[in-house]
Protein backbone atom coordinates (compact mmCIF):
# COMPACT_ATOMS: atom_id res chain seq x y z
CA UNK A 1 0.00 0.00 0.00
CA UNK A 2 1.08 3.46 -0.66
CA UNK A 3 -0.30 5.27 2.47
CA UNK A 4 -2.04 5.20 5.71
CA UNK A 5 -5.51 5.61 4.97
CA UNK A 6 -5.03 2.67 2.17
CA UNK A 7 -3.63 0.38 4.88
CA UNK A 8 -6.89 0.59 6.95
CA UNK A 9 -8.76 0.24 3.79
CA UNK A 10 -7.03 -3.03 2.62
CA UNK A 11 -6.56 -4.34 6.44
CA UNK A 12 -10.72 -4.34 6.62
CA UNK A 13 -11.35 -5.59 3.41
CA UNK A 14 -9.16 -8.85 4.44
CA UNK A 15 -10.91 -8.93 7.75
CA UNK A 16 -14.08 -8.57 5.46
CA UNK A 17 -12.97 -12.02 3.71
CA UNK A 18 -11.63 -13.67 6.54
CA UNK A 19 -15.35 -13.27 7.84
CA UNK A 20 -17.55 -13.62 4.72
CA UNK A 21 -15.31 -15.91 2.79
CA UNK A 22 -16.80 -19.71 2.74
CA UNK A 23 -13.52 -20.79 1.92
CA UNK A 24 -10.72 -20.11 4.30
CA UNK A 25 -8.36 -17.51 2.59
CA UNK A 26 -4.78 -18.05 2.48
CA UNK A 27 -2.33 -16.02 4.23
CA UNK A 28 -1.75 -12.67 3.54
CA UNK A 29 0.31 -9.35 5.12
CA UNK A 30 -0.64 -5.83 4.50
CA UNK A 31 2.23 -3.39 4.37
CA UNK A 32 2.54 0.26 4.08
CA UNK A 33 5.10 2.08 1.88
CA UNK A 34 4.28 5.58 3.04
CA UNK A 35 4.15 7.10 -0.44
CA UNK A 36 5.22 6.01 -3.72
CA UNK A 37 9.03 7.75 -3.40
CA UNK A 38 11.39 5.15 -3.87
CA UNK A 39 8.35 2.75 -4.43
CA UNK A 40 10.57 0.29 -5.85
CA UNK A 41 13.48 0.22 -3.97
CA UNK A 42 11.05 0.01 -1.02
CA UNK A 43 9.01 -2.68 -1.92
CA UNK A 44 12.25 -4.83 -2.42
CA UNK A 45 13.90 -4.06 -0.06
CA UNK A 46 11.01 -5.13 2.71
CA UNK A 47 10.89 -7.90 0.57
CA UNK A 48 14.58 -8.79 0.87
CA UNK A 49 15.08 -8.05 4.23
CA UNK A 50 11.88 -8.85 6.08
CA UNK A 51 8.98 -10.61 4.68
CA UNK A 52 11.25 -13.31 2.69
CA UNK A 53 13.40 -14.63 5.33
CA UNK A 54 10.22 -14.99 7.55
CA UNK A 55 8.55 -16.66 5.19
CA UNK A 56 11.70 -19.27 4.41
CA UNK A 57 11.93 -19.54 7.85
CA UNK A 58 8.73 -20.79 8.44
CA UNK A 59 9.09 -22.96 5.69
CA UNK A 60 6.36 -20.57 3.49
CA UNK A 61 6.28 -19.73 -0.25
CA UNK A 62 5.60 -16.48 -1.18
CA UNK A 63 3.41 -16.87 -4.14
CA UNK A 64 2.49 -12.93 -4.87
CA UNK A 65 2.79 -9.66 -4.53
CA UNK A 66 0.12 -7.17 -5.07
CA UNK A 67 1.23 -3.29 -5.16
CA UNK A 68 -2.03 -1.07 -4.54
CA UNK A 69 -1.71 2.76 -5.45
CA UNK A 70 -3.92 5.69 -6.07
CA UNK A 71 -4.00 6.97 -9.62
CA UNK A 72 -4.07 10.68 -8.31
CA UNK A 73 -0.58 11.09 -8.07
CA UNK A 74 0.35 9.59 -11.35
CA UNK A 75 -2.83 11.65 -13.16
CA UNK A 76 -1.59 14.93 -11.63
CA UNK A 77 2.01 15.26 -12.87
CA UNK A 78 1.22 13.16 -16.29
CA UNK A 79 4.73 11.20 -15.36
CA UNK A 80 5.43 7.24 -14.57
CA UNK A 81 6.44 8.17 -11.35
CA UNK A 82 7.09 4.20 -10.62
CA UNK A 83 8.56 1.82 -13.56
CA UNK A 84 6.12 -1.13 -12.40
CA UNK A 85 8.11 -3.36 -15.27
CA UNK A 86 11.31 -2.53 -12.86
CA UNK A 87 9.26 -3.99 -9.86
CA UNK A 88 7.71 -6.76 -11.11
CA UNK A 89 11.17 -7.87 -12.36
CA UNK A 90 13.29 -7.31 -9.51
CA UNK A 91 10.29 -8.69 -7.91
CA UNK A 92 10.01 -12.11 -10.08
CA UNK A 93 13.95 -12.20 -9.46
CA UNK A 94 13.01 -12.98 -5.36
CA UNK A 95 11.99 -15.88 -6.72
CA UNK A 96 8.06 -14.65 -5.90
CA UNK A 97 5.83 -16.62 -8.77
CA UNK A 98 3.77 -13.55 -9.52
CA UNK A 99 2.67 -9.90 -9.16
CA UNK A 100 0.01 -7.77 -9.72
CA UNK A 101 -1.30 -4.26 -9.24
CA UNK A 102 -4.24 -2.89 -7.91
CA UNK A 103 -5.15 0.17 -9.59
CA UNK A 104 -7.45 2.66 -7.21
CA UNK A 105 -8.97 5.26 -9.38
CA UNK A 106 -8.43 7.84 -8.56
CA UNK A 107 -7.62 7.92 -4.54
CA UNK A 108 -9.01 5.31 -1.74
CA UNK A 109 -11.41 7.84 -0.70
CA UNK A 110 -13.22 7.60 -3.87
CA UNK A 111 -13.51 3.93 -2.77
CA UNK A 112 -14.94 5.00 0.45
CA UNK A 113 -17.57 7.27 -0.70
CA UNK A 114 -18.78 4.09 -2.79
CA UNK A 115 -21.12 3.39 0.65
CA UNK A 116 -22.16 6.73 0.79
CA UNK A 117 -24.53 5.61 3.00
CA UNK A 118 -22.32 3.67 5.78
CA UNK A 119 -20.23 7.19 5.90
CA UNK A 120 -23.42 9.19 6.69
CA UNK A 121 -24.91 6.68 9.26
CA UNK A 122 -21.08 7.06 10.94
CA UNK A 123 -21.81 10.97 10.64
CA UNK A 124 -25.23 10.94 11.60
CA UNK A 125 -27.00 12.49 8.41
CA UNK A 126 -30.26 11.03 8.29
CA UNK A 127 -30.02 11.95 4.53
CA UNK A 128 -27.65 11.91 2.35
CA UNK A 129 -26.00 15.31 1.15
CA UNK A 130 -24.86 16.59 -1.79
CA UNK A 131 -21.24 16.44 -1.72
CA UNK A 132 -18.84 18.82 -3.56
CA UNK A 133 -14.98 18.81 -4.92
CA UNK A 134 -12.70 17.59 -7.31
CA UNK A 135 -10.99 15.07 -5.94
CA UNK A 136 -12.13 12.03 -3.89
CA UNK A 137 -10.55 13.79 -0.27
CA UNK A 138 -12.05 16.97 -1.34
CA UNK A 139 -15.53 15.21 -1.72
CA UNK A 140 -15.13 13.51 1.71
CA UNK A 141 -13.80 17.01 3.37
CA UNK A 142 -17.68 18.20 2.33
CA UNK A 143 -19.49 15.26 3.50
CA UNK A 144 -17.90 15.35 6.84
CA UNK A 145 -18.08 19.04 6.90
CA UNK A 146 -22.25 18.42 6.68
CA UNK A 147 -21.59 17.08 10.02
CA UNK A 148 -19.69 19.60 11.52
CA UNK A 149 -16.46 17.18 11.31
CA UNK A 150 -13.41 17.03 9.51
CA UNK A 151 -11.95 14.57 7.54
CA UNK A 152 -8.49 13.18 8.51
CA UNK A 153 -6.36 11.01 6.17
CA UNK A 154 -4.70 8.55 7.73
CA UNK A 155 -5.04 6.60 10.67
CA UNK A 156 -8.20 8.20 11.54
CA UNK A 157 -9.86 6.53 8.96
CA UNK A 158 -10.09 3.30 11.72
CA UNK A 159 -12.87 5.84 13.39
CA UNK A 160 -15.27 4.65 10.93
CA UNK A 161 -14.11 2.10 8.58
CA UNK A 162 -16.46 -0.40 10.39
CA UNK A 163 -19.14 1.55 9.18
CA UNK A 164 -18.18 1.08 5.72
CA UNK A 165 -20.29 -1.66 4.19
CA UNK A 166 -16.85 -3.92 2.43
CA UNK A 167 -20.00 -5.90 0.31
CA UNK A 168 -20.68 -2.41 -1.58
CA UNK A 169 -17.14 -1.75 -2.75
CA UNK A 170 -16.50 -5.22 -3.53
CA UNK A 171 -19.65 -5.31 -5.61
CA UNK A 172 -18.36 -1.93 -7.47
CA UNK A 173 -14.50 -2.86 -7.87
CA UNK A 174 -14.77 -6.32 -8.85
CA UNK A 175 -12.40 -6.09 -11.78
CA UNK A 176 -9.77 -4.64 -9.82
CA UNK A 177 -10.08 -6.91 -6.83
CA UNK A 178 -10.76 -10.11 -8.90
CA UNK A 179 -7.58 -11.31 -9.36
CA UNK A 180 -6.93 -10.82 -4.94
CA UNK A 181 -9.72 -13.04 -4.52
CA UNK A 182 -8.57 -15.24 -6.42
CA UNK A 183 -5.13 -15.32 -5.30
CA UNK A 184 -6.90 -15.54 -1.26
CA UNK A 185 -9.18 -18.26 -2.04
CA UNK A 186 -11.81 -15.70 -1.59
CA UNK A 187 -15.28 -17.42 -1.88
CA UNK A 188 -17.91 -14.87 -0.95
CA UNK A 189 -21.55 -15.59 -2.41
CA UNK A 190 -22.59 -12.45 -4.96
CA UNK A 191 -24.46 -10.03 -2.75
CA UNK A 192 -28.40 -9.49 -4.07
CA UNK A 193 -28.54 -5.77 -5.17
């Protein structure tokens, strides 16, 4: 992950499986990067010096990586800020079978506002506002501003992420999480809309 608030995100959406998931999901460890600076050299170098030798240690195979980011940053300054065919390779060279990206248009709050209504229960709005800006944080500054609050990225996200219905988003970023699932042994019957 390439932040706090992303970290909460992705830690409840696990605990989401782990609890709706008829299958039992495989392992799995959710790491922040703080940023995408030196995204590659910092993705192998926990690799290489921390979740590897734990893993051979135990006598585990690491059998993927996923790298989640927020398109924001790369949309804003129009550059390839990370050369993802310089991860995965450096990557595949730890001997890890596969990786994979999970592309977050355009930042995790835009994920969040996908249960609108789970964020206004949390903010007690009986109705749901119109909500105004351009990005996904701006939009979530005005929602929580209805309710006299302000929105914190971050670690204060774990406020009221269990108010945040996962079976929403999943239902809305199926493409991007498909190949997760997959990877977890994520069996979760389709949700009736």
């Amino acid at each position: 992950m390439e932040g706090d608030t992303d970290k909460v995100f992705f830690d409840a959406l696990i605990a989401y499986y782990k609890k709706m998931s008829w299958t039992q999901i495989t392992s799995n460890q959710v790491i922040n990067l703080k940023g995408v600076s030196r995204y590659t050299s910092k993705v192998i170098g926990k690799l290489e010096n921390d979740i590897c030798p734990k893993a051979t240690s135990n006598g585990c195979e690491i059998k993927a990586v996923f790298c989640s980011y927020d398109t924001d940053v790369f949309e804003s300054r129009g550059l390839a800020i990370v050369n993802w065919a310089k991860v995965k390779k450096d990557i595949l060279n730890l001997g890890i079978k596969s990786f994979y990206m999970i592309e977050v248009r355009h930042e995790i709050e835009d994920w969040l506002l996908d249960d609108l209504s789970g964020l206004c229960s949390y903010l007690h709005l009986n109705n749901i506002p119109s909500i105004h800006g351009n990005t996904g944080y701006e939009k979530m500054q005005s929602l929580f501003k209805k309710a006299n609050k302000v929105y914190f990225k971050g670690l204060s996200v774990k406020k009221f992420i269990e108010s945040i219905d996962m079976g929403v988003i999943r239902s809305k970023h199926v493409k991007e999480l498909e190949v997760l699932e997959e990877m977890l042994n994520v069996n979760v019957k389709k949700q009736v809309e």
